[in-house]
C-alpha atoms as a PDB file:
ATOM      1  CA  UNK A   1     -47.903  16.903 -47.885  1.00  0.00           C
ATOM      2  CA  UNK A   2     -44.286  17.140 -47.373  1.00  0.00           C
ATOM      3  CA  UNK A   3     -44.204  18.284 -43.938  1.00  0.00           C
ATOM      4  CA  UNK A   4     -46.961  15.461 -43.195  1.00  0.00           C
ATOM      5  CA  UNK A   5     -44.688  12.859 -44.685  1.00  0.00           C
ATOM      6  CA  UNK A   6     -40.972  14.582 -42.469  1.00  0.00           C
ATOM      7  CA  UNK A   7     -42.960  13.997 -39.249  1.00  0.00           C
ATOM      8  CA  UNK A   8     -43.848  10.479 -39.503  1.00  0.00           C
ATOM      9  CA  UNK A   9     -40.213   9.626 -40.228  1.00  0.00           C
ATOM     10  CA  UNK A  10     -39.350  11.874 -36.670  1.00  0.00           C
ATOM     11  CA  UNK A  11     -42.361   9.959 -35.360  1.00  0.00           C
ATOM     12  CA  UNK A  12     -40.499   6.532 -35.827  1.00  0.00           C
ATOM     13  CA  UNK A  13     -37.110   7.727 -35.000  1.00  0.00           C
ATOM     14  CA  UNK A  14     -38.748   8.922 -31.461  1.00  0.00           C
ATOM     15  CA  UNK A  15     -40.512   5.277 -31.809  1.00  0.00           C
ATOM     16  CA  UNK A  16     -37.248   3.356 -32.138  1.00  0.00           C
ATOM     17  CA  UNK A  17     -35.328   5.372 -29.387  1.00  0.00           C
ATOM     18  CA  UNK A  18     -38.157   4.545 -26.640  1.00  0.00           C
ATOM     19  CA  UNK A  19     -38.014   1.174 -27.909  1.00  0.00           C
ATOM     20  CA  UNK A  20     -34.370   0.955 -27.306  1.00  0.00           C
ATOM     21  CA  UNK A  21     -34.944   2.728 -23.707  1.00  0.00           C
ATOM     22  CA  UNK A  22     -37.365   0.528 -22.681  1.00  0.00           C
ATOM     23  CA  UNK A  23     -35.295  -2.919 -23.223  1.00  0.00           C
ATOM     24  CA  UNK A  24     -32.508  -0.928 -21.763  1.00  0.00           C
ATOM     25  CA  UNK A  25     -34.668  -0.746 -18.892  1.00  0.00           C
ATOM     26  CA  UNK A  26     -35.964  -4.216 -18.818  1.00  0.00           C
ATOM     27  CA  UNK A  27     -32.273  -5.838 -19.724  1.00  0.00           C
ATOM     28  CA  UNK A  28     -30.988  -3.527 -16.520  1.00  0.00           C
ATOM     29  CA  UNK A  29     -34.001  -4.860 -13.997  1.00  0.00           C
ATOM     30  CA  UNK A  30     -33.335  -8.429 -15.028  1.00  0.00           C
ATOM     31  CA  UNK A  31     -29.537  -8.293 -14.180  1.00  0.00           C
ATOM     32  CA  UNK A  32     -30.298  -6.233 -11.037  1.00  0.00           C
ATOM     33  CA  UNK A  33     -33.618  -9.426 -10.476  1.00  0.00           C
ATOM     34  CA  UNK A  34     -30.622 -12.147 -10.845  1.00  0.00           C
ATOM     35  CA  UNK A  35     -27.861 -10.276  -8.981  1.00  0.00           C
ATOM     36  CA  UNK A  36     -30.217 -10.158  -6.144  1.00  0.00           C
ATOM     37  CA  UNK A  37     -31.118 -13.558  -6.270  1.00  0.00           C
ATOM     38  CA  UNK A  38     -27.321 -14.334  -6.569  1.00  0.00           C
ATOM     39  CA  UNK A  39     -26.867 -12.634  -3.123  1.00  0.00           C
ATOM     40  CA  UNK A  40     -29.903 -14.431  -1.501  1.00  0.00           C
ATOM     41  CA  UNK A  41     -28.404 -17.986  -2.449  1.00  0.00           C
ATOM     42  CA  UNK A  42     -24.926 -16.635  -1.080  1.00  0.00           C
ATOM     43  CA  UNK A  43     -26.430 -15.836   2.181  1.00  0.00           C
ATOM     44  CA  UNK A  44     -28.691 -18.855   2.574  1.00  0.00           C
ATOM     45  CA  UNK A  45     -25.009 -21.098   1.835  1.00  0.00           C
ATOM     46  CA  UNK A  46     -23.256 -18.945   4.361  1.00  0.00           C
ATOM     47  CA  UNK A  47     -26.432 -19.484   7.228  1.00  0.00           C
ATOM     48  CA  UNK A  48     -26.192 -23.214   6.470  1.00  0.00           C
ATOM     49  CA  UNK A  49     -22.694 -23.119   7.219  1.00  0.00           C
ATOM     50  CA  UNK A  50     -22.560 -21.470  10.544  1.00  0.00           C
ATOM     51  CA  UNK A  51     -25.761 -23.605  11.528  1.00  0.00           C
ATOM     52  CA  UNK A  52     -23.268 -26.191  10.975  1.00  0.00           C
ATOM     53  CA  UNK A  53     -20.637 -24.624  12.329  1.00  0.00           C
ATOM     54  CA  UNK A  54     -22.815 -24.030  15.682  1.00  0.00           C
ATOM     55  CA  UNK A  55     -24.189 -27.770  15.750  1.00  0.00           C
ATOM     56  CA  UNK A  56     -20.243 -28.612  15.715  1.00  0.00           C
ATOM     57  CA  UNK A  57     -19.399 -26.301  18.398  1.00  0.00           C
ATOM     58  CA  UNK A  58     -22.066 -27.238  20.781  1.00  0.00           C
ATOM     59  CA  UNK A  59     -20.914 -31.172  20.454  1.00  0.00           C
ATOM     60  CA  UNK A  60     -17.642 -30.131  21.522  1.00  0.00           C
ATOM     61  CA  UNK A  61     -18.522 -28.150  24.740  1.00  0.00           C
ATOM     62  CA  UNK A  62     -21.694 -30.469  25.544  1.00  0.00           C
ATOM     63  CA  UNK A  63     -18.851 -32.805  26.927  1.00  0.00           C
ATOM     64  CA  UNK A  64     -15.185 -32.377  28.205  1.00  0.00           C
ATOM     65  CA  UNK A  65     -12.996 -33.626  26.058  1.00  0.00           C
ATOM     66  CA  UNK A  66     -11.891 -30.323  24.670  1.00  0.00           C
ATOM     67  CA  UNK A  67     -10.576 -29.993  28.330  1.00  0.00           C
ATOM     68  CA  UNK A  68      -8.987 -32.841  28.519  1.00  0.00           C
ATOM     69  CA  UNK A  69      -7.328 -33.512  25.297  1.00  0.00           C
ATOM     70  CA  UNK A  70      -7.507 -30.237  23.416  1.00  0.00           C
ATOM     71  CA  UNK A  71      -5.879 -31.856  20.569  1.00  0.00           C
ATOM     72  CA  UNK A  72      -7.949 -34.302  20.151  1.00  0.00           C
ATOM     73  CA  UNK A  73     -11.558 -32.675  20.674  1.00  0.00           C
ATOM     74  CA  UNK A  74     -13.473 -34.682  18.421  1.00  0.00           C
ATOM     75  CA  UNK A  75     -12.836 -38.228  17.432  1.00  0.00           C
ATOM     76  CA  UNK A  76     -12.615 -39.035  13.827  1.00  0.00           C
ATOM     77  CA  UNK A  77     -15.949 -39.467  11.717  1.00  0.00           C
ATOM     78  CA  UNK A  78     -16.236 -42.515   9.400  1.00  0.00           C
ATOM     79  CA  UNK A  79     -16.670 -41.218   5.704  1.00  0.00           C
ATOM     80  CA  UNK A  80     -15.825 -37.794   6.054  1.00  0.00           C
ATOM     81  CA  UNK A  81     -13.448 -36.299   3.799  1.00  0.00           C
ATOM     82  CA  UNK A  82      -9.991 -37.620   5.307  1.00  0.00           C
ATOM     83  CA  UNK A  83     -11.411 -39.201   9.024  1.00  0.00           C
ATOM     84  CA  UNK A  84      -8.949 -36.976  10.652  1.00  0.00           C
ATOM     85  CA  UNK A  85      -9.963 -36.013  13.999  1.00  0.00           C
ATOM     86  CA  UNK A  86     -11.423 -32.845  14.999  1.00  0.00           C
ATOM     87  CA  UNK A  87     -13.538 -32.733  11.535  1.00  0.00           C
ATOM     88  CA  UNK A  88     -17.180 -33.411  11.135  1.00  0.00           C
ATOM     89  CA  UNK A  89     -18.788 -33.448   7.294  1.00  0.00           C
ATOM     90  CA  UNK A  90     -22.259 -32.914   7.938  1.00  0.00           C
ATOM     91  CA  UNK A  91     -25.392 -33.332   5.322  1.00  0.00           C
ATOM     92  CA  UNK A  92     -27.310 -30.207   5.556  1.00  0.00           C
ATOM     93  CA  UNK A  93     -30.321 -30.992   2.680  1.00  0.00           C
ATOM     94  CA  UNK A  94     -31.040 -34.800   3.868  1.00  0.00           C
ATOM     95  CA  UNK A  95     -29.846 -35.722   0.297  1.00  0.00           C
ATOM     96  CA  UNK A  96     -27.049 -38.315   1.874  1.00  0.00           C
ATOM     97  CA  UNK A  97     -23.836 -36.713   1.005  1.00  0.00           C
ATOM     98  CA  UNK A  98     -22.155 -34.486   3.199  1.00  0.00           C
ATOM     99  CA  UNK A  99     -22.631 -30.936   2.215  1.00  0.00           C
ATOM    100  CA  UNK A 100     -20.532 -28.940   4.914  1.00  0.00           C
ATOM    101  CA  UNK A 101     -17.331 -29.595   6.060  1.00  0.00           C
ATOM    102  CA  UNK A 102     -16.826 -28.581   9.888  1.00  0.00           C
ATOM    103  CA  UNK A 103     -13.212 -28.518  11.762  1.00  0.00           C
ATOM    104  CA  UNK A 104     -12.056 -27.435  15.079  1.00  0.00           C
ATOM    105  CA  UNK A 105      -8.988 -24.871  13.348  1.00  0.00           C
ATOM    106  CA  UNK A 106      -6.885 -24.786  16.628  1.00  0.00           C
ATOM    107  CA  UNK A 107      -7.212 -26.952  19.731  1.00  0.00           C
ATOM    108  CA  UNK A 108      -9.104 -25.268  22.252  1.00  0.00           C
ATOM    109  CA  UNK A 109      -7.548 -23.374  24.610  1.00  0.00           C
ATOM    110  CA  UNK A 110      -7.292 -22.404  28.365  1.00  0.00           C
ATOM    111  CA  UNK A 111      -7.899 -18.310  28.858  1.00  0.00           C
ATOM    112  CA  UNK A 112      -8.063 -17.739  32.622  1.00  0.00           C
ATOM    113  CA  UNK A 113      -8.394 -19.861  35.826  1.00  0.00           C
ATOM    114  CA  UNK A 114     -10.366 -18.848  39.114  1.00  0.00           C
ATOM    115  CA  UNK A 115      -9.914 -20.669  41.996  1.00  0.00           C
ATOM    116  CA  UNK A 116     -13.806 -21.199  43.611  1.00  0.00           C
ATOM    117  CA  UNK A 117     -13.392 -19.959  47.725  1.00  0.00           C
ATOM    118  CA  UNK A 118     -15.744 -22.425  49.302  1.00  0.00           C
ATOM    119  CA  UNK A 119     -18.151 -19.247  50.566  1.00  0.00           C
ATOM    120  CA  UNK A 120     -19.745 -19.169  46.741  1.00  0.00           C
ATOM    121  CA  UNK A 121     -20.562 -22.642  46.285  1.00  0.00           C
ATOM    122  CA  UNK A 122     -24.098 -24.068  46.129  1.00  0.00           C
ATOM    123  CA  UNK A 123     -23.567 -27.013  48.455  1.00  0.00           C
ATOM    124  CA  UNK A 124     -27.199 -28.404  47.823  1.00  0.00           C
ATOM    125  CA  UNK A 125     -25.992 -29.166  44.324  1.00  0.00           C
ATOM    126  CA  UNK A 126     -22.886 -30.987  42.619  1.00  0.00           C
ATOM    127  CA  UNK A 127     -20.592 -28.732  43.867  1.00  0.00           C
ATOM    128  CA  UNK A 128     -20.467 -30.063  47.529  1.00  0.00           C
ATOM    129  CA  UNK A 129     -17.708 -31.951  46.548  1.00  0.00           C
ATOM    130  CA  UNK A 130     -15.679 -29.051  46.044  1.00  0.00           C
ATOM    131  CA  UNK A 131     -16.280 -28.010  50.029  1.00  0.00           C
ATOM    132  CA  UNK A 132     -12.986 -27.835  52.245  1.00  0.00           C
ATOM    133  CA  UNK A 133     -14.927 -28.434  55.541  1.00  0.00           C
ATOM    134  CA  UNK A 134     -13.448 -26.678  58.546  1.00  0.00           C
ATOM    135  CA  UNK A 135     -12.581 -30.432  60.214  1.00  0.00           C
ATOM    136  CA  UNK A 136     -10.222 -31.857  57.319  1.00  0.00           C
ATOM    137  CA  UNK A 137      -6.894 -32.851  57.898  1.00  0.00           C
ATOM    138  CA  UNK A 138      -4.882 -29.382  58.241  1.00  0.00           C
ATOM    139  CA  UNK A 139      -2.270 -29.074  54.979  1.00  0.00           C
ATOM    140  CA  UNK A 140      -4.964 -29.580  52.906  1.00  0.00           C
ATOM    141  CA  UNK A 141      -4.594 -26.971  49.471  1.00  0.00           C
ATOM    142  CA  UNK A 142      -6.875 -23.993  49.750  1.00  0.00           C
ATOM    143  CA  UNK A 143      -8.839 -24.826  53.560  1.00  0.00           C
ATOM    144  CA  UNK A 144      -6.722 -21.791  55.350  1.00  0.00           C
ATOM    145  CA  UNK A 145      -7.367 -19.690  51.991  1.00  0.00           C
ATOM    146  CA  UNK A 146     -10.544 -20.010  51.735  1.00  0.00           C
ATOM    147  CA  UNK A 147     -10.375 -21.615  48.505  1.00  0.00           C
ATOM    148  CA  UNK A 148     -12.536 -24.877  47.449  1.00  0.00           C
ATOM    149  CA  UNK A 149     -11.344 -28.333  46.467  1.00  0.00           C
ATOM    150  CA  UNK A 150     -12.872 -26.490  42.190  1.00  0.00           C
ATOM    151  CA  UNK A 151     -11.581 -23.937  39.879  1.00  0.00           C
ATOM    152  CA  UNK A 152     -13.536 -22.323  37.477  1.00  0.00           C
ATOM    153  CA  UNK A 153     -12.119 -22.407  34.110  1.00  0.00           C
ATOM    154  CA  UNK A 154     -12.776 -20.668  30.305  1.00  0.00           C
ATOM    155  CA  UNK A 155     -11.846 -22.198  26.864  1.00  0.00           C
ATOM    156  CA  UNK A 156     -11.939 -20.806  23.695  1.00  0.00           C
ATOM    157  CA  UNK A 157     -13.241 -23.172  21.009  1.00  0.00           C
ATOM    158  CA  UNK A 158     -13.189 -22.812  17.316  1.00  0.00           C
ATOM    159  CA  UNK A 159     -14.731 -24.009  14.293  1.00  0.00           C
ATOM    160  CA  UNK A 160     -14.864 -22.877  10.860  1.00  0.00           C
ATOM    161  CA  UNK A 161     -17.230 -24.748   8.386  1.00  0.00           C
ATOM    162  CA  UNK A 162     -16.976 -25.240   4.703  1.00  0.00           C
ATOM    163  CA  UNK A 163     -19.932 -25.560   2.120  1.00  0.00           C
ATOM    164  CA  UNK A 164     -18.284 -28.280   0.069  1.00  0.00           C
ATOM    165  CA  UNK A 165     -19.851 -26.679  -3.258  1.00  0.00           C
ATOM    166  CA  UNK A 166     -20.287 -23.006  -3.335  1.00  0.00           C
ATOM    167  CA  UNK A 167     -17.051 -22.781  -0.875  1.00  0.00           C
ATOM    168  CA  UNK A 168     -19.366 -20.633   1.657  1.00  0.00           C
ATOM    169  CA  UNK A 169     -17.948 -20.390   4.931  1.00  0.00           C
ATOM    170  CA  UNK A 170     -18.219 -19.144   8.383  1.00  0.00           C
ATOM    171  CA  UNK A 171     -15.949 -19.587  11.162  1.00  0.00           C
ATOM    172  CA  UNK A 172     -17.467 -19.522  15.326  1.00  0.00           C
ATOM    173  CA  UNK A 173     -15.547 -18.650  18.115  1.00  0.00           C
ATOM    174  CA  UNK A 174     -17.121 -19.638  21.458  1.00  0.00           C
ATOM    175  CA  UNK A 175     -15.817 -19.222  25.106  1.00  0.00           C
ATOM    176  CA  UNK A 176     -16.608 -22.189  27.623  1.00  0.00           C
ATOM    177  CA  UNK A 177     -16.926 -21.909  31.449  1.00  0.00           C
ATOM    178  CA  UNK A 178     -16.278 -25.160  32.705  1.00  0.00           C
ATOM    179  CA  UNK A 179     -15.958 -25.848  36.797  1.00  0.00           C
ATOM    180  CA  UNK A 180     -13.614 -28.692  37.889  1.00  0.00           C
ATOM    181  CA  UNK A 181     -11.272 -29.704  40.485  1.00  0.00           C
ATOM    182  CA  UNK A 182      -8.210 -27.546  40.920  1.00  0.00           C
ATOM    183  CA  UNK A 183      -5.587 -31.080  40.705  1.00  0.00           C
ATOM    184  CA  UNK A 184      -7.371 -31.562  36.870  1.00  0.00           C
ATOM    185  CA  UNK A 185      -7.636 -28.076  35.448  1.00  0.00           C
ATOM    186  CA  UNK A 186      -3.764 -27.272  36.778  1.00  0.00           C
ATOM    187  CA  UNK A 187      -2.770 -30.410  33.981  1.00  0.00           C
ATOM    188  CA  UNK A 188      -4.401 -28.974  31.511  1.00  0.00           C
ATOM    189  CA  UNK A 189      -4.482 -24.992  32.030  1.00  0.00           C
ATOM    190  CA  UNK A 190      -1.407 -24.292  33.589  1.00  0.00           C
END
């Protein structure tokens, strides 16, 4: 009887140890569960900022005031956080607050200029009013050259955006191609 009665005491000692194993194991998967989740939330916040961050960006380039007064790109925005220009606060859930802060971090600026020669335009399109015909006044810029009345011209625009509670962010750098007339684009990208 005594050896019967020593091995049920080893019996619950081996009982007790895979007991302690096993919520070892369970405690482990649950912080491993809610450190995943922890990353999913961090990269949906960080999507919903550059979304933002895009959205911003293609306001800016859909029109050409980024060209014309880079320091001024985007007027101010009633109710957002200081209505300072060049800053857009955004709600991203539909719950009427703004939930991402969006701001142009430099004024765009001018990275090369090509003048257009008059033998690649399109002149079925807009661009026939960058033509030099071959019976204008002689002294006119670019007709001996070769060179049209347009220049092509590319911007670099930037815009970081701000989650305004987890802090997420995400910052979009975007080059523009923008064709105008060579007087305009020598003002402004000299």
């Amino acid at each position: 009887m005594k050896t019967l009665h020593r091995q049920q005491g080893v019996t619950l000692f081996m009982a007790m140890i895979m007991l302690i194993i096993l919520t070892m194991l369970a405690l482990s998967s649950f912080n491993v569960s809610q450190t995943n989740m922890q990353i999913v939330s961090n990269m949906q916040q960080r999507d919903a900022a550059l979304f933002a961050a895009r959205s911003v960006m293609e306001e800016v380039i859909s029109g050409t005031r980024f060209m014309n007064s880079p320091s001024r790109t985007l007027p101010a925005q009633p109710n957002c956080s200081s209505d300072t220009e060049n800053k857009r606060c955004l709600d991203i859930n539909g719950d009427g607050a703004h939930d991402v802060t969006v701001t142009i971090t430099a004024p765009p600026s001018c990275v090369k200029v090509r003048n257009v020669k008059n033998s690649t335009l399109n002149l079925a399109t807009e661009q026939l009013n960058c033509a030099v015909g071959a019976g204008q006044t002689p002294g006119v810029v670019g007709s001996s050259s070769g060179n049209s009345l347009c220049s092509d011209s590319i911007w670099e625009v930037q815009a970081r955006a701000m989650d305004d509670a987890t802090e997420a962010s995400a910052t979009v750098t975007q080059g523009v191609a923008v064709m105008t007339d060579t007087d305009t684009i020598k003002t402004y990208c000299p």
